[in-house]
Protein backbone atom coordinates (compact mmCIF):
# COMPACT_ATOMS: atom_id res chain seq x y z
CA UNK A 1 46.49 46.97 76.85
CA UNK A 2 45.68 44.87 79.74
CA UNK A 3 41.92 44.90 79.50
CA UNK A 4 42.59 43.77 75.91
CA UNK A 5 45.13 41.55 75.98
CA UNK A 6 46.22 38.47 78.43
CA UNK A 7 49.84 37.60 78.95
CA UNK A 8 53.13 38.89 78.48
CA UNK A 9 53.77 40.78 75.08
CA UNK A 10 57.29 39.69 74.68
CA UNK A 11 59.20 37.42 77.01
CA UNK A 12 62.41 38.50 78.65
CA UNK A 13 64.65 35.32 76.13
CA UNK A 14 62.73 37.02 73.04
CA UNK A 15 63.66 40.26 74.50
CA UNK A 16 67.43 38.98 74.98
CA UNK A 17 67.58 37.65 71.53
CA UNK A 18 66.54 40.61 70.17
CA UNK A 19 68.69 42.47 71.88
CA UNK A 20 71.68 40.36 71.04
CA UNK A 21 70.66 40.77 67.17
CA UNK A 22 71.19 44.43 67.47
CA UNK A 23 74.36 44.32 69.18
CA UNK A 24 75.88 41.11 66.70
CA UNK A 25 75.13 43.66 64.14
CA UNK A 26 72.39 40.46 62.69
CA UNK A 27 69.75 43.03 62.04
CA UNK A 28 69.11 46.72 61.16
CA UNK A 29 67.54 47.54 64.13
CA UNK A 30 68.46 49.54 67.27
CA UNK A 31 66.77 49.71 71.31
CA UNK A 32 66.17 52.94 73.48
CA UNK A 33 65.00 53.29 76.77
CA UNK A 34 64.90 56.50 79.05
CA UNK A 35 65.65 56.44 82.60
CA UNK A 36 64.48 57.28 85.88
CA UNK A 37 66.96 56.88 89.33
CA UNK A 38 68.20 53.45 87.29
CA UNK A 39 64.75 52.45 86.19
CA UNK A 40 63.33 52.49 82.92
CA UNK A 41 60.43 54.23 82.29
CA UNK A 42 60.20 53.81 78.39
CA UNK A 43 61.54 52.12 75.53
CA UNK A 44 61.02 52.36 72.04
CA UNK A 45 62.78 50.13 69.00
CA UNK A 46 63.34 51.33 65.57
CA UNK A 47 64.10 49.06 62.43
CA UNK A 48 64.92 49.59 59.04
CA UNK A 49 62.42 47.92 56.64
CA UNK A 50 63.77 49.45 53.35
CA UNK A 51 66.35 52.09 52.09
CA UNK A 52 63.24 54.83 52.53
CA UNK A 53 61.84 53.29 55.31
CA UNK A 54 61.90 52.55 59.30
CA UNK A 55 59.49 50.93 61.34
CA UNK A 56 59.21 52.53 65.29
CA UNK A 57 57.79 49.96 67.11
CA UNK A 58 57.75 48.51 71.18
CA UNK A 59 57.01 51.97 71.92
CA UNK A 60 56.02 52.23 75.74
CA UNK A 61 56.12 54.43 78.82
CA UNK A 62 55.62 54.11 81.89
CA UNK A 63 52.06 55.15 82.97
CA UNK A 64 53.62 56.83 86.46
CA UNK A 65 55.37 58.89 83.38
CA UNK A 66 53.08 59.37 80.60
CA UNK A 67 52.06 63.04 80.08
CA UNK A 68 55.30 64.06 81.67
CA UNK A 69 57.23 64.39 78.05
CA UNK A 70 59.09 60.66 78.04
CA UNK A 71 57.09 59.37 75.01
CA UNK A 72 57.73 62.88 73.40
CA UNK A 73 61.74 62.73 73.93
CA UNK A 74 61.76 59.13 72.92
CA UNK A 75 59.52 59.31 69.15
CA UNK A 76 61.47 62.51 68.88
CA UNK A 77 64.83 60.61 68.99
CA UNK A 78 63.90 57.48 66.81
CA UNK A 79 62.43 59.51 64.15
CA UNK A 80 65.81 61.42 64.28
CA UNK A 81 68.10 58.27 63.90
CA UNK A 82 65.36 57.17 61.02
CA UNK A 83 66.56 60.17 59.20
CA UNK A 84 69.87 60.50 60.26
CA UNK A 85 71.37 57.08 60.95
CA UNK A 86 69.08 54.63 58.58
CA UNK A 87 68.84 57.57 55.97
CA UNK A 88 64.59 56.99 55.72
CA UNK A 89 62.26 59.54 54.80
CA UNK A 90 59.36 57.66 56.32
CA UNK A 91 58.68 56.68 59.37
CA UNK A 92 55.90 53.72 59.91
CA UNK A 93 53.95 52.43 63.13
CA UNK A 94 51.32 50.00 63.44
CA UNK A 95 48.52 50.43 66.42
CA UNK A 96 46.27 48.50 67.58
CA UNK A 97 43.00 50.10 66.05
CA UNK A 98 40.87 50.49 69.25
CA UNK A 99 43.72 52.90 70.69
CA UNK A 100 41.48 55.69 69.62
CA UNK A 101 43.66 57.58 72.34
CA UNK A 102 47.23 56.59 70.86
CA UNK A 103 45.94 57.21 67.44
CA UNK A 104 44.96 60.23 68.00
CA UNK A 105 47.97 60.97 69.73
CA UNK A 106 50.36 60.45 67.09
CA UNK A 107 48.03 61.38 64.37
CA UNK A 108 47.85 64.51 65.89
CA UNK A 109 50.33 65.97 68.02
CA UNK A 110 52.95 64.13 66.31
CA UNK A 111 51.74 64.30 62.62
CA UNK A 112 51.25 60.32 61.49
CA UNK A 113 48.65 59.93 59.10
CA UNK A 114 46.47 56.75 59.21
CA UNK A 115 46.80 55.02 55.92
CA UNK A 116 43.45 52.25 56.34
CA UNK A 117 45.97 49.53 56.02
CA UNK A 118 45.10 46.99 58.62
CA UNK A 119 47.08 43.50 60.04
CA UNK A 120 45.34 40.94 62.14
CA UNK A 121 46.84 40.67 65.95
CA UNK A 122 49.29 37.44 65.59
CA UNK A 123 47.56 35.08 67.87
CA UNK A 124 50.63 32.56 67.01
CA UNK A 125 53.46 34.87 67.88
CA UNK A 126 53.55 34.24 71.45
CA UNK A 127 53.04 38.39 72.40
CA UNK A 128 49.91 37.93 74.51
CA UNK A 129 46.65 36.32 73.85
CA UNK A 130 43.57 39.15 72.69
CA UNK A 131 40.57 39.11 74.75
CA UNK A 132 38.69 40.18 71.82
CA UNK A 133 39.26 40.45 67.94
CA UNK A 134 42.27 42.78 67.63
CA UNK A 135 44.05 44.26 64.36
CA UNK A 136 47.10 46.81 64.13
CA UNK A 137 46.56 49.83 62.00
CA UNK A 138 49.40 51.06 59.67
CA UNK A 139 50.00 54.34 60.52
CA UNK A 140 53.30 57.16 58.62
CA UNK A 141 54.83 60.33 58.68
CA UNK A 142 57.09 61.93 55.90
CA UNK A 143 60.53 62.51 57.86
């Protein structure tokens, strides 16, 4: 996203607050990362955003690790807790819609569908600054 995007996309307090909402219990939300010799090399969050739904979302990996199955184990586990833990039966995503490689990614291998829902990129959220107009696609799967 660097050729797309300047600046940080979350900073390490918003990443701290965030992380001390999930463990004060403040919101229905919960962090994963997978590990390497003590060094992450992908996280994703999920959310609850109704009784039937959860949102998967700060998805990354590690490019040294992409291809190598991280990304795989770590959708694979938060659509499980979606199910299992938050009790959803759908799981939602929202991707930038020039990812053609992403989307097609999880719209294929993984089985998303892309629903044509779009959001404008929030230039006033302090998660980077685009480099040219941007907008997230909604993106769901049936779990």
């Amino acid at each position: 996203e660097q050729s797309f995007i300047d600046g940080i996309r979350i900073s390490k307090d918003d990443m701290e607050d965030l992380l001390m909402q999930t463990l004060d219990g403040e919101a229905p939300k919960v962090f994963a990362a997978a590990y390497k010799e003590n060094k992450i090399v992908g996280c994703v969050k999920v959310e609850r955003m109704s009784d039937s739904e959860a949102e998967i979302g700060m998805f990354a990996v590690d490019p040294a690790f992409q291809s190598r199955g991280v990304g795989t184990i770590l959708i694979d586990k938060a659509e499980e807790y979606s199910k299992k833990v938050l009790g959803a039966r759908k799981c939602v995503m929202y991707v930038l819609d020039n990812r053609d490689d992403i989307l097609g990614w999880y719209c294929g291998a993984r089985g998303y569908e892309r629903t044509g829902d779009k959001v404008p990129f929030p230039t006033d959220a302090n998660v980077g600054t685009p480099k040219q107009e941007l907008q997230f696609e909604r993106i769901e799967k049936a779990i």
